[in-house]
C-alpha atoms as a PDB file:
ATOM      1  CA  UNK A   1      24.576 181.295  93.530  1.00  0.00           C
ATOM      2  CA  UNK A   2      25.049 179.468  96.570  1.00  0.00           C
ATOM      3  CA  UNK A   3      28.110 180.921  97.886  1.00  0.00           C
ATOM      4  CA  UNK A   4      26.809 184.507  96.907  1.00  0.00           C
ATOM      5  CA  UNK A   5      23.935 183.682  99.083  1.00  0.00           C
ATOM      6  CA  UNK A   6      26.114 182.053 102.019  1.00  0.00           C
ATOM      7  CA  UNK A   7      25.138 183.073 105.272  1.00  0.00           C
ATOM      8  CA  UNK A   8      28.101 183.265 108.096  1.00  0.00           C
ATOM      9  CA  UNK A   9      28.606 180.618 109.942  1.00  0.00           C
ATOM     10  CA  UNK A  10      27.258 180.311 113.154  1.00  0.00           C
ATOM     11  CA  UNK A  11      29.940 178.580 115.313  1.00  0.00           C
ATOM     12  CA  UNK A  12      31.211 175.267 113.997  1.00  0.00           C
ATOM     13  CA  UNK A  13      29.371 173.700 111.133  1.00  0.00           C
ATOM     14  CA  UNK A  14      29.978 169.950 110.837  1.00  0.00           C
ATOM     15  CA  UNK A  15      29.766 168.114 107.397  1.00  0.00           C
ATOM     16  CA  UNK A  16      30.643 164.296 106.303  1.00  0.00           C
ATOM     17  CA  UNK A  17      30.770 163.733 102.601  1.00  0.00           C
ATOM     18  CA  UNK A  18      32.406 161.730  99.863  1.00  0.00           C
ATOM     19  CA  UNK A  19      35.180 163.848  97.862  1.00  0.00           C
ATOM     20  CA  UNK A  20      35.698 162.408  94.347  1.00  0.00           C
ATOM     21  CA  UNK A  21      33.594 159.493  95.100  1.00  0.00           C
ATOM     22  CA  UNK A  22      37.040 157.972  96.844  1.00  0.00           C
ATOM     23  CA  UNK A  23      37.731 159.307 100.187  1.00  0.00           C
ATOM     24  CA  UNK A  24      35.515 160.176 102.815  1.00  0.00           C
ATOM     25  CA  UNK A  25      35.771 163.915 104.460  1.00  0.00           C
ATOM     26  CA  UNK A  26      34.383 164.966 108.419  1.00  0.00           C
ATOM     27  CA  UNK A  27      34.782 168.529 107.752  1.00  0.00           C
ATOM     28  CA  UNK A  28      34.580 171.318 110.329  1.00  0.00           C
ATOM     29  CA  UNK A  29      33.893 175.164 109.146  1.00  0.00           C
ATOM     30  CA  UNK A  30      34.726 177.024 111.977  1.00  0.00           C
ATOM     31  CA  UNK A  31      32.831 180.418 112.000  1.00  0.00           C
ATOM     32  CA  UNK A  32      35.110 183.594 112.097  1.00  0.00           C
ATOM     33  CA  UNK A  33      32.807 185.746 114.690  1.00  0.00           C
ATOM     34  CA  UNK A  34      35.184 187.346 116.896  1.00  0.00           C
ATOM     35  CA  UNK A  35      32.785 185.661 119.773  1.00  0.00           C
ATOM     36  CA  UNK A  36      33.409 182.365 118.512  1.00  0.00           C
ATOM     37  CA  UNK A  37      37.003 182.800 118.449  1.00  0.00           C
ATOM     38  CA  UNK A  38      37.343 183.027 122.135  1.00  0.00           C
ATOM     39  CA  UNK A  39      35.522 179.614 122.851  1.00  0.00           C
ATOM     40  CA  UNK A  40      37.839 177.696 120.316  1.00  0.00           C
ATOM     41  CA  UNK A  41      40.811 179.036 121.684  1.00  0.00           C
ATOM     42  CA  UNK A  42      39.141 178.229 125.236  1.00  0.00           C
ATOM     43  CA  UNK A  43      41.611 175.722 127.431  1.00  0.00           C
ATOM     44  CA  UNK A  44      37.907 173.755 127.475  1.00  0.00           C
ATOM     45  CA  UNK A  45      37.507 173.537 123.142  1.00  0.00           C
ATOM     46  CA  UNK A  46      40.885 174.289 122.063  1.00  0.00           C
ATOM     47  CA  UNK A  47      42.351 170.324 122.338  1.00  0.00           C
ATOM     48  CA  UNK A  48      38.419 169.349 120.785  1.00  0.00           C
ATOM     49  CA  UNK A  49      38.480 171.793 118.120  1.00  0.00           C
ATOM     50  CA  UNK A  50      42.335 171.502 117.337  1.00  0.00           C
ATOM     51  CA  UNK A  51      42.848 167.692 117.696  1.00  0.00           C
ATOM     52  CA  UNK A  52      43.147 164.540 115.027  1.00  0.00           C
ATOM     53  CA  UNK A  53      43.172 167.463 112.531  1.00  0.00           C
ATOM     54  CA  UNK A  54      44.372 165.674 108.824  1.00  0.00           C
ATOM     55  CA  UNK A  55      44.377 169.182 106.329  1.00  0.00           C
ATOM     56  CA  UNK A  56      44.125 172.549 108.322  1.00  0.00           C
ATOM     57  CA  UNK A  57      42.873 175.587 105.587  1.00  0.00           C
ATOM     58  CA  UNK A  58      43.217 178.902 107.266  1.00  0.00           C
ATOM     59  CA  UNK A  59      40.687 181.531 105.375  1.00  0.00           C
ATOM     60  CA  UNK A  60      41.653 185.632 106.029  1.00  0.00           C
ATOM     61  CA  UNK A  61      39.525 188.609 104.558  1.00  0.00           C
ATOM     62  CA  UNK A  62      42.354 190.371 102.232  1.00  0.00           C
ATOM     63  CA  UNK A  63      39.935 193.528 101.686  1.00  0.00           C
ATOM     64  CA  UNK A  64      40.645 194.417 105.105  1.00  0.00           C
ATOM     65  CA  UNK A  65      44.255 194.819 107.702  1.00  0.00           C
ATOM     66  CA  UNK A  66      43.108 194.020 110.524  1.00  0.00           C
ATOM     67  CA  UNK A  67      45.723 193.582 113.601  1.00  0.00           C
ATOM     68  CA  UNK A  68      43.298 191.327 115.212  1.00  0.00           C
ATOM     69  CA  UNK A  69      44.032 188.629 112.580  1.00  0.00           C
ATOM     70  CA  UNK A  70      47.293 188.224 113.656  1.00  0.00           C
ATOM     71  CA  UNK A  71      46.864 187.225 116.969  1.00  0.00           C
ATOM     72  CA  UNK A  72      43.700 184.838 115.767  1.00  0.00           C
ATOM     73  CA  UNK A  73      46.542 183.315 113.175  1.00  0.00           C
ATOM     74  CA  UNK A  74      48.986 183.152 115.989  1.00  0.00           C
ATOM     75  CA  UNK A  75      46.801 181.355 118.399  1.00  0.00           C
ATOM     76  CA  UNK A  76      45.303 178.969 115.257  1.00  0.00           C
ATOM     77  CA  UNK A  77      49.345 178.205 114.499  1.00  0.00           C
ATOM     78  CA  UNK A  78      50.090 177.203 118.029  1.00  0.00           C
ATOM     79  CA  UNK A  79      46.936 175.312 118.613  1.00  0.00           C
ATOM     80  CA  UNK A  80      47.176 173.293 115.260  1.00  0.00           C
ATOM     81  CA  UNK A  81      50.622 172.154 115.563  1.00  0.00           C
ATOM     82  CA  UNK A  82      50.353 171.399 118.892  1.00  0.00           C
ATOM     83  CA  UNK A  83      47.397 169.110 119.057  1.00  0.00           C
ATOM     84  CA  UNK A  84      47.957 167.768 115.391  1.00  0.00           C
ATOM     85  CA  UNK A  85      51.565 167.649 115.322  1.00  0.00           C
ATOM     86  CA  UNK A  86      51.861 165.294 112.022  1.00  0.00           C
ATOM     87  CA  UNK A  87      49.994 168.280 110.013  1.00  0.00           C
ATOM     88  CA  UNK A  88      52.873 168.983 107.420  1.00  0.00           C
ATOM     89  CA  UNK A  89      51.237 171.991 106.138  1.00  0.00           C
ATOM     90  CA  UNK A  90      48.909 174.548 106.804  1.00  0.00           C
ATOM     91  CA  UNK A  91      47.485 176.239 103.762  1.00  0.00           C
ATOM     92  CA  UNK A  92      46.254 180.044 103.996  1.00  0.00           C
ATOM     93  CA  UNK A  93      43.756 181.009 101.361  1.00  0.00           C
ATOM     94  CA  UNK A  94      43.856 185.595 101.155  1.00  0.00           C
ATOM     95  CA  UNK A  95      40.597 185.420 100.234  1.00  0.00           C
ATOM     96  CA  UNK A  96      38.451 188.784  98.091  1.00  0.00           C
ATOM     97  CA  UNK A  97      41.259 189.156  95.495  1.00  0.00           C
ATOM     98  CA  UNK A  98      38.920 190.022  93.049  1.00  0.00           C
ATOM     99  CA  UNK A  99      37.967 193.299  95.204  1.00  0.00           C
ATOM    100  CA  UNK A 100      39.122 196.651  94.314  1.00  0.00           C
ATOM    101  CA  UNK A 101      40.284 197.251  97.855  1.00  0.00           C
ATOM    102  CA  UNK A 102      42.283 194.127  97.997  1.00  0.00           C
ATOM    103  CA  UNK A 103      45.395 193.914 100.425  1.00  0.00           C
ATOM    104  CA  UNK A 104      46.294 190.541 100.054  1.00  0.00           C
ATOM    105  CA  UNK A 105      50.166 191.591  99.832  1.00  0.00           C
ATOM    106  CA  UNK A 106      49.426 193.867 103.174  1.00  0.00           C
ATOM    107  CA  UNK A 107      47.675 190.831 104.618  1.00  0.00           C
ATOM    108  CA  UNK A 108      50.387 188.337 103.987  1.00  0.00           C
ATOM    109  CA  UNK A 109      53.216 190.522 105.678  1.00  0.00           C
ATOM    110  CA  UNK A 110      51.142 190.885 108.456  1.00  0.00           C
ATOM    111  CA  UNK A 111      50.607 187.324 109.383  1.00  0.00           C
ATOM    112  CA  UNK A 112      54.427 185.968 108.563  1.00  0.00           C
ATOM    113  CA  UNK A 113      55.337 188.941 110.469  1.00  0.00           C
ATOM    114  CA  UNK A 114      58.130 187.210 113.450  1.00  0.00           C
ATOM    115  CA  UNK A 115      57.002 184.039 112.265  1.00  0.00           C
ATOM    116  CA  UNK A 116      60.586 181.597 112.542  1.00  0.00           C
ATOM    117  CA  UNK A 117      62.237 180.479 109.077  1.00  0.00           C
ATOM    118  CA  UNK A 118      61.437 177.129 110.050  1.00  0.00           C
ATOM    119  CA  UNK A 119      57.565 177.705 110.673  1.00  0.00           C
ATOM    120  CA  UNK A 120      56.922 179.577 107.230  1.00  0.00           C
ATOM    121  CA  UNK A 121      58.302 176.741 105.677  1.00  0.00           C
ATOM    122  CA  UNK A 122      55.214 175.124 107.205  1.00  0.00           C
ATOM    123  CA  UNK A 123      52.582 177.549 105.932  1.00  0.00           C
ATOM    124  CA  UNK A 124      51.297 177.949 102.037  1.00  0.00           C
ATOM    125  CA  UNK A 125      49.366 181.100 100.953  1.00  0.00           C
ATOM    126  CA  UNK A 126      47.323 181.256  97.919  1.00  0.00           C
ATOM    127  CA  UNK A 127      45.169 184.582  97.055  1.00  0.00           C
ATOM    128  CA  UNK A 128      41.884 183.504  96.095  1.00  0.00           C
ATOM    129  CA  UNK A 129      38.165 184.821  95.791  1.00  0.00           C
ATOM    130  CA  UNK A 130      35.357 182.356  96.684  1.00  0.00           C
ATOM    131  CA  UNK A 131      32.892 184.571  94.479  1.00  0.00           C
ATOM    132  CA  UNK A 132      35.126 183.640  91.385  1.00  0.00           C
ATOM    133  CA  UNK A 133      35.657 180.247  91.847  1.00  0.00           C
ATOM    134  CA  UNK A 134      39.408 180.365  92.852  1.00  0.00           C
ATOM    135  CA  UNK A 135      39.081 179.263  96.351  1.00  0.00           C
ATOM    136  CA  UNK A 136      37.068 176.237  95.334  1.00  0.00           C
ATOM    137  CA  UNK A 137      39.732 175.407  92.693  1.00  0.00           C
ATOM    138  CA  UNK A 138      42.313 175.673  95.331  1.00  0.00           C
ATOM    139  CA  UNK A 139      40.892 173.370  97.766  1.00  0.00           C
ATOM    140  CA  UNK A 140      40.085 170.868  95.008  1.00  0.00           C
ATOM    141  CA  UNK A 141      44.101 170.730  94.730  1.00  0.00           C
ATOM    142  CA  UNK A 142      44.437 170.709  98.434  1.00  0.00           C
ATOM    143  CA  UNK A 143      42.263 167.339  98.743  1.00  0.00           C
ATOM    144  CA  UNK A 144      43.689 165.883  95.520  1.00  0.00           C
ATOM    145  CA  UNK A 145      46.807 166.012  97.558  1.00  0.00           C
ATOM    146  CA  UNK A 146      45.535 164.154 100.251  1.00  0.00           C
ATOM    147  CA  UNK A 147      44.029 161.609  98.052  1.00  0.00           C
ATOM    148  CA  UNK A 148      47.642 161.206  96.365  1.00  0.00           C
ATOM    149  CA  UNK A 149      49.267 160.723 100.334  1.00  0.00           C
ATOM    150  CA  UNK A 150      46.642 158.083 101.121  1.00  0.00           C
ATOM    151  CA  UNK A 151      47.554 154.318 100.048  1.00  0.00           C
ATOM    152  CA  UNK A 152      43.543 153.230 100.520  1.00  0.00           C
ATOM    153  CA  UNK A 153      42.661 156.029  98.402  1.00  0.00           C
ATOM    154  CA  UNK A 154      44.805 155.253  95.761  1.00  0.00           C
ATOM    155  CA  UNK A 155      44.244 152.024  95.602  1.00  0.00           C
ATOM    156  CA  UNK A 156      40.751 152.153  95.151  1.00  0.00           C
ATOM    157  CA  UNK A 157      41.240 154.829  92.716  1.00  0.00           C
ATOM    158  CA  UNK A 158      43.497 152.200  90.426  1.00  0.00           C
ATOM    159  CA  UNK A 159      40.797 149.430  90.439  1.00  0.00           C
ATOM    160  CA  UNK A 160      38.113 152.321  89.318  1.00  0.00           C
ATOM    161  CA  UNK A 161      40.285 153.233  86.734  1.00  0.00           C
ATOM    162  CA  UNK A 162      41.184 149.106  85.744  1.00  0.00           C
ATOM    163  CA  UNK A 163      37.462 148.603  85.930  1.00  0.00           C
ATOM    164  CA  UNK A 164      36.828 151.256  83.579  1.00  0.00           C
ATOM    165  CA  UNK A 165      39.643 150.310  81.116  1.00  0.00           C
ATOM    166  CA  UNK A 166      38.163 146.108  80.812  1.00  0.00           C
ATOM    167  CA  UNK A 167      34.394 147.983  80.164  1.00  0.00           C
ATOM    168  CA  UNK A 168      36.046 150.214  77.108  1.00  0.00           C
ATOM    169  CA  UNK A 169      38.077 146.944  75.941  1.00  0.00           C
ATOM    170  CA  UNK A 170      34.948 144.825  75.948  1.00  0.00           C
ATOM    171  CA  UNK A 171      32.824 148.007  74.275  1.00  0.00           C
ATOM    172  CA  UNK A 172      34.929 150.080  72.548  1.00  0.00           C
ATOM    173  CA  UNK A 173      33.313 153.254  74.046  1.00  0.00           C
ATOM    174  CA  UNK A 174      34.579 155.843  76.360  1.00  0.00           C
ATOM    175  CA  UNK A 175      33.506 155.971  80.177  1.00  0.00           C
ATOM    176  CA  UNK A 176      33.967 158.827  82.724  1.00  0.00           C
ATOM    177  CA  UNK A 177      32.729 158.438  86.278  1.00  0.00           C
ATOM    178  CA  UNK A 178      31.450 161.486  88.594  1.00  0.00           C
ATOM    179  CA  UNK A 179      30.914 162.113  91.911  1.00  0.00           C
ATOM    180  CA  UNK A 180      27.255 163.079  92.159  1.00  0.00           C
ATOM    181  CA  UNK A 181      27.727 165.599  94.959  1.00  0.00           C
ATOM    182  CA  UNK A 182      30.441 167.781  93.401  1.00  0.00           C
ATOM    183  CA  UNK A 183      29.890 166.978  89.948  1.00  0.00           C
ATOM    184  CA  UNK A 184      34.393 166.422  89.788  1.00  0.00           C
ATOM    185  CA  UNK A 185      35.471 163.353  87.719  1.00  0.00           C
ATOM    186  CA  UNK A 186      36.641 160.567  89.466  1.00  0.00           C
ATOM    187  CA  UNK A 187      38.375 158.288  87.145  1.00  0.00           C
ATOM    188  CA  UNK A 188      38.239 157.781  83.420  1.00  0.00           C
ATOM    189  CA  UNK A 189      39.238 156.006  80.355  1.00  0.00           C
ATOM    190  CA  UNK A 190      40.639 159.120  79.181  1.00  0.00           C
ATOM    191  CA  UNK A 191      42.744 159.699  81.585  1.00  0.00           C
ATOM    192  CA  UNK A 192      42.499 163.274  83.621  1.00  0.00           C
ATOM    193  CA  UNK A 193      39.455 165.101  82.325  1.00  0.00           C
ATOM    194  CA  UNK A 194      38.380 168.578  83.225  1.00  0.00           C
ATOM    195  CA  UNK A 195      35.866 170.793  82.202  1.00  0.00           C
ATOM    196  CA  UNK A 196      34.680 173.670  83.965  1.00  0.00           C
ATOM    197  CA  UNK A 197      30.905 173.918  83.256  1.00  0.00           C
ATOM    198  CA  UNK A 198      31.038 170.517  84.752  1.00  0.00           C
ATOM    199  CA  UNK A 199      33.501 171.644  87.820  1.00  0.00           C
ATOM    200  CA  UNK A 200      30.077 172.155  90.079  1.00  0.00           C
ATOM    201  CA  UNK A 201      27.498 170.701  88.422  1.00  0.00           C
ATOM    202  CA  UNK A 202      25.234 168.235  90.451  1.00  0.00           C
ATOM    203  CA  UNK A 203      24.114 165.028  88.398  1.00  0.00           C
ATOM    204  CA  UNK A 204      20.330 164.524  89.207  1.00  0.00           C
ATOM    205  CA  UNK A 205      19.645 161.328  87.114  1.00  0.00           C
ATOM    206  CA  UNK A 206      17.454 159.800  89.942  1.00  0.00           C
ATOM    207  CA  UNK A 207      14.878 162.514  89.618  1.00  0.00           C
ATOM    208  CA  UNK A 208      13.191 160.497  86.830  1.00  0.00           C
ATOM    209  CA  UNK A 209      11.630 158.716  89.732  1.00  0.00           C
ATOM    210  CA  UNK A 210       8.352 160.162  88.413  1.00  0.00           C
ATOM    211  CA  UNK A 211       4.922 159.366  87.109  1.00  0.00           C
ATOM    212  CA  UNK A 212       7.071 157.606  83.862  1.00  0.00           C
ATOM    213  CA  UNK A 213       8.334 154.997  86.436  1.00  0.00           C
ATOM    214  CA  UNK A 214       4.919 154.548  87.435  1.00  0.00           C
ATOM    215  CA  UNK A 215       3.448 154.125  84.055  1.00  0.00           C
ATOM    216  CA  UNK A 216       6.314 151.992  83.241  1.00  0.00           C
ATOM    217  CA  UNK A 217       6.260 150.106  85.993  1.00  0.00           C
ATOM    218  CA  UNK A 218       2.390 149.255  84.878  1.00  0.00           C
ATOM    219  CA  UNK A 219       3.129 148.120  81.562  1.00  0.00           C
ATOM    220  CA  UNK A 220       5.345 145.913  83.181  1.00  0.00           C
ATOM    221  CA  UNK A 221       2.559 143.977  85.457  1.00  0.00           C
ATOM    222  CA  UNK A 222       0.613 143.991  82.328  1.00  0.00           C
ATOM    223  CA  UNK A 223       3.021 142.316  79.927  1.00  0.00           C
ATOM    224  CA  UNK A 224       4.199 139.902  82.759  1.00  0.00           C
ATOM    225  CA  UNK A 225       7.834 141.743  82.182  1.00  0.00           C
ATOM    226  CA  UNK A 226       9.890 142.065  84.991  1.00  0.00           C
ATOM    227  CA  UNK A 227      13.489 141.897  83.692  1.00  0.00           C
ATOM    228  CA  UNK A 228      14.399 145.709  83.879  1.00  0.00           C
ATOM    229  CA  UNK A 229      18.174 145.335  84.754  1.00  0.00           C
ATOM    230  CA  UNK A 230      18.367 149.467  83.434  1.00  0.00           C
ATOM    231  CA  UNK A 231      15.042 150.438  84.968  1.00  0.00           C
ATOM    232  CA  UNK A 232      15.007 154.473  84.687  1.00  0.00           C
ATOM    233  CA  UNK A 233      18.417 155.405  86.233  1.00  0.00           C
ATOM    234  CA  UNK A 234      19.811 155.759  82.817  1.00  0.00           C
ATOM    235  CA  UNK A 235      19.459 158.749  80.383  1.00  0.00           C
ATOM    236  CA  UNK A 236      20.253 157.942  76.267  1.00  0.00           C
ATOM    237  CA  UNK A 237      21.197 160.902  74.761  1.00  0.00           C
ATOM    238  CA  UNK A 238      22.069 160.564  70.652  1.00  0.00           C
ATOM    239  CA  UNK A 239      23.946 162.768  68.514  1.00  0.00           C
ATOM    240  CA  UNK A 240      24.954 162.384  64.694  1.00  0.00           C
ATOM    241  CA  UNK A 241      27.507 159.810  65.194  1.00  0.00           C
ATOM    242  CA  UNK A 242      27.102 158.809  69.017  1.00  0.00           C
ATOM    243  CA  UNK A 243      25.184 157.518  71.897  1.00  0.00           C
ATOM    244  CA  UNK A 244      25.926 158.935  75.158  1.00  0.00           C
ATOM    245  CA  UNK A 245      24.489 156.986  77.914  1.00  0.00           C
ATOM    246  CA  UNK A 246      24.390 158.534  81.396  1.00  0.00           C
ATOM    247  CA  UNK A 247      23.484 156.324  84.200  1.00  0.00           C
ATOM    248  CA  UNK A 248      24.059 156.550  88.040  1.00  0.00           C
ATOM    249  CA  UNK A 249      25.992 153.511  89.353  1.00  0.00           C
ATOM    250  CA  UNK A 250      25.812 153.861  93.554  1.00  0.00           C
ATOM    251  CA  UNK A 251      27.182 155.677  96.477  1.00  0.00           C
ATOM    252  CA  UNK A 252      25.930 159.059  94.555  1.00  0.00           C
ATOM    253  CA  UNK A 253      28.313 158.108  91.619  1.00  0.00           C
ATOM    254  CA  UNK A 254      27.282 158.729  87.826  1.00  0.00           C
ATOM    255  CA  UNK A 255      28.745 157.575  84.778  1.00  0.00           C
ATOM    256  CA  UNK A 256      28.829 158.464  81.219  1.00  0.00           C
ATOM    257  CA  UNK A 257      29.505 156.277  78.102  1.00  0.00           C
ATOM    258  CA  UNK A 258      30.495 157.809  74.735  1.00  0.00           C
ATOM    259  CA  UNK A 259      29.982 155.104  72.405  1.00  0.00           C
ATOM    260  CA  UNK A 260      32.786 155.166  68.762  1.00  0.00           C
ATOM    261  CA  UNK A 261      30.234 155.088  66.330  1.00  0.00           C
ATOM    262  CA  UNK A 262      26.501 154.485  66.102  1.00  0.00           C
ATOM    263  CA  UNK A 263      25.487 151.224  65.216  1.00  0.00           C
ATOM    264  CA  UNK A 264      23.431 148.011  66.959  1.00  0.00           C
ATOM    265  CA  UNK A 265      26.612 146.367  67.741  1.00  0.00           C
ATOM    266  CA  UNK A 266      28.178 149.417  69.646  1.00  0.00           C
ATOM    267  CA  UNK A 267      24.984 150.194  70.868  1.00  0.00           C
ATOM    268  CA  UNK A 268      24.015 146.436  72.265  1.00  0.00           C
ATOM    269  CA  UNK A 269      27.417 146.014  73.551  1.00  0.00           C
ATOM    270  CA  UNK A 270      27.171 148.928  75.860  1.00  0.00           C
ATOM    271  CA  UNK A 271      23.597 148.202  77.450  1.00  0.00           C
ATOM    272  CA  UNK A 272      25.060 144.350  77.387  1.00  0.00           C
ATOM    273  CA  UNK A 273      28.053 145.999  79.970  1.00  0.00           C
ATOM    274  CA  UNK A 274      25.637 148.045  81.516  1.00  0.00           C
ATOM    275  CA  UNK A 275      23.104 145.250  82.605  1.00  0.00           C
ATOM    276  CA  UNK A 276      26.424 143.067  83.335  1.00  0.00           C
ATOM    277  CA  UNK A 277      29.075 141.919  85.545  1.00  0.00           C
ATOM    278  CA  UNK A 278      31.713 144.490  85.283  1.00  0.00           C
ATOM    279  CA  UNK A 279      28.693 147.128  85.770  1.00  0.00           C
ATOM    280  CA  UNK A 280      28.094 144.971  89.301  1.00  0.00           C
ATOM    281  CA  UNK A 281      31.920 144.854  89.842  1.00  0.00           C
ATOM    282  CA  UNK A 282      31.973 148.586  89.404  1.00  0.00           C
ATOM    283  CA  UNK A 283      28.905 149.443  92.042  1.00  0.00           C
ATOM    284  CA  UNK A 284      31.357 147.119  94.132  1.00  0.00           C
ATOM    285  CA  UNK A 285      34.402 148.752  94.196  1.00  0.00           C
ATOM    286  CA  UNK A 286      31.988 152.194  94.650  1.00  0.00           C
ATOM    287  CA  UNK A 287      30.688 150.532  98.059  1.00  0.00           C
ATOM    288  CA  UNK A 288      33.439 149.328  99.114  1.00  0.00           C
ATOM    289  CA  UNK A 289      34.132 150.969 103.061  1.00  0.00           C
ATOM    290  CA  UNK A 290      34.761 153.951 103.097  1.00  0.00           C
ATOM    291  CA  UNK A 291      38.258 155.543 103.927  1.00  0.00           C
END
């Protein structure tokens, strides 16, 4: 509903946030107003806007041929490579597929039109449509890449996973950790996980910050209790043969236990973990700087 209700963007939007939990992004969405376009290419904005670029995603209306695009591509090509010259790729997303009218095929030949053999070899296009979920998908792919190319990344990524692994050996239950932003899986003792209700979803565990915390945080001054090492960041759920626990960890992070069975011993072990060390190891690694 949110990208049906997207509004277009007025000049360059400007967003930080965590992908996957792992690497840090500064993204910049730069509006495709023809009015805008002359200021970018601008000999005053063009080295700012062009500059220290890491991923460069090119987005083109495929519903419509418009000659205008070309040039706009040209100048974006030339700009790109020449103030981020260690950009290996630029990736072109022929976006609206899923119209009717579509002429992504039209659109394509248009902008490799007198393009060199050697550029093209520089430039992947995918057709997409952002109202089905494609173009999402395909810059999931496009930053899973990067994550791959990054040592940091990775590393942190294989002390998540290790962490993970020593909590299922010492509980015998199944974890999967999520980015609370995007709702994608970050690491888990399953090894890659995907599931496409869960593709977008935001985790809102923390809004149980409500009058039950306040209540509970009464009984608590009345029974002279204050060990609460769980306090209400952590959802049970229980099914016939299971316990799923789903608690947020830190850094917008969420994770999920499946426990093997349902018993006190798998049960105790898990909320032992959970109010333990390799919990506070985990939340750790999590804050760890960011990339």
């Amino acid at each position: 509903m949110k990208v049906l209700n997207l509004k277009p963007t007025k000049g360059i939007s400007r967003e930080n946030f965590i992908f996957r939990g792992i690497m840090e992004l500064n993204v910049w969405d730069a509006g495709g107003q023809e009015r805008y376009m002359e200021r970018y290419f601008s000999e005053s904005q063009r080295q700012l806007v062009f500059s220290e670029v890491t991923t460069a995603v090119f987005m083109v209306d495929s519903s419509v041929k418009d000659h205008s695009e070309k040039e706009i591509f040209d100048k974006f090509l030339t700009n790109i490579f020449e103030f981020s010259p260690q950009i290996d790729i630029v990736y072109v997303l022929l976006n609206k597929i899923d119209l009717q009218d579509s002429k992504e095929d039209e659109v394509y030949y248009l902008l490799i039109n007198g393009i060199s053999k050697e550029l093209k070899e520089k430039i992947a296009f995918t057709p997409v449509s952002v109202k089905e979920g494609s173009a999402q998908h395909r810059l999931i792919e496009i930053l899973d890449y990067e994550i791959q190319t990054n040592t940091l990344a990775l590393q942190k990524l294989g002390k998540l996973r290790h962490m993970l692994d020593q909590m299922k050996v010492n509980t015998l239950a199944e974890f999967l950790l999520f980015n609370q932003p995007d709702g994608l899986l970050i690491a888990s003792t399953l090894g890659k996980f995907e599931s496409k209700p869960l593709q977008f979803l935001k985790f809102e565990i923390s809004t149980l910050d409500s009058n039950i915390y306040q209540i509970f945080t009464k009984i608590n001054e009345i029974t002279n209790n204050t060990v609460t090492p769980l306090n209400l960041t952590t959802i049970i759920y229980e099914s016939e043969n299971n316990y799923i626990l789903v608690k947020d960890v830190t850094n917008g992070a969420v994770l999920m236990a499946v426990t093997k069975n349902k018993d006190n011993e798998s049960f105790n072990s898990l909320m032992n973990c959970l109010g333990g060390e390799d919990f506070s190891e985990l939340k750790n690694i999590l804050g760890e700087s960011e990339l």
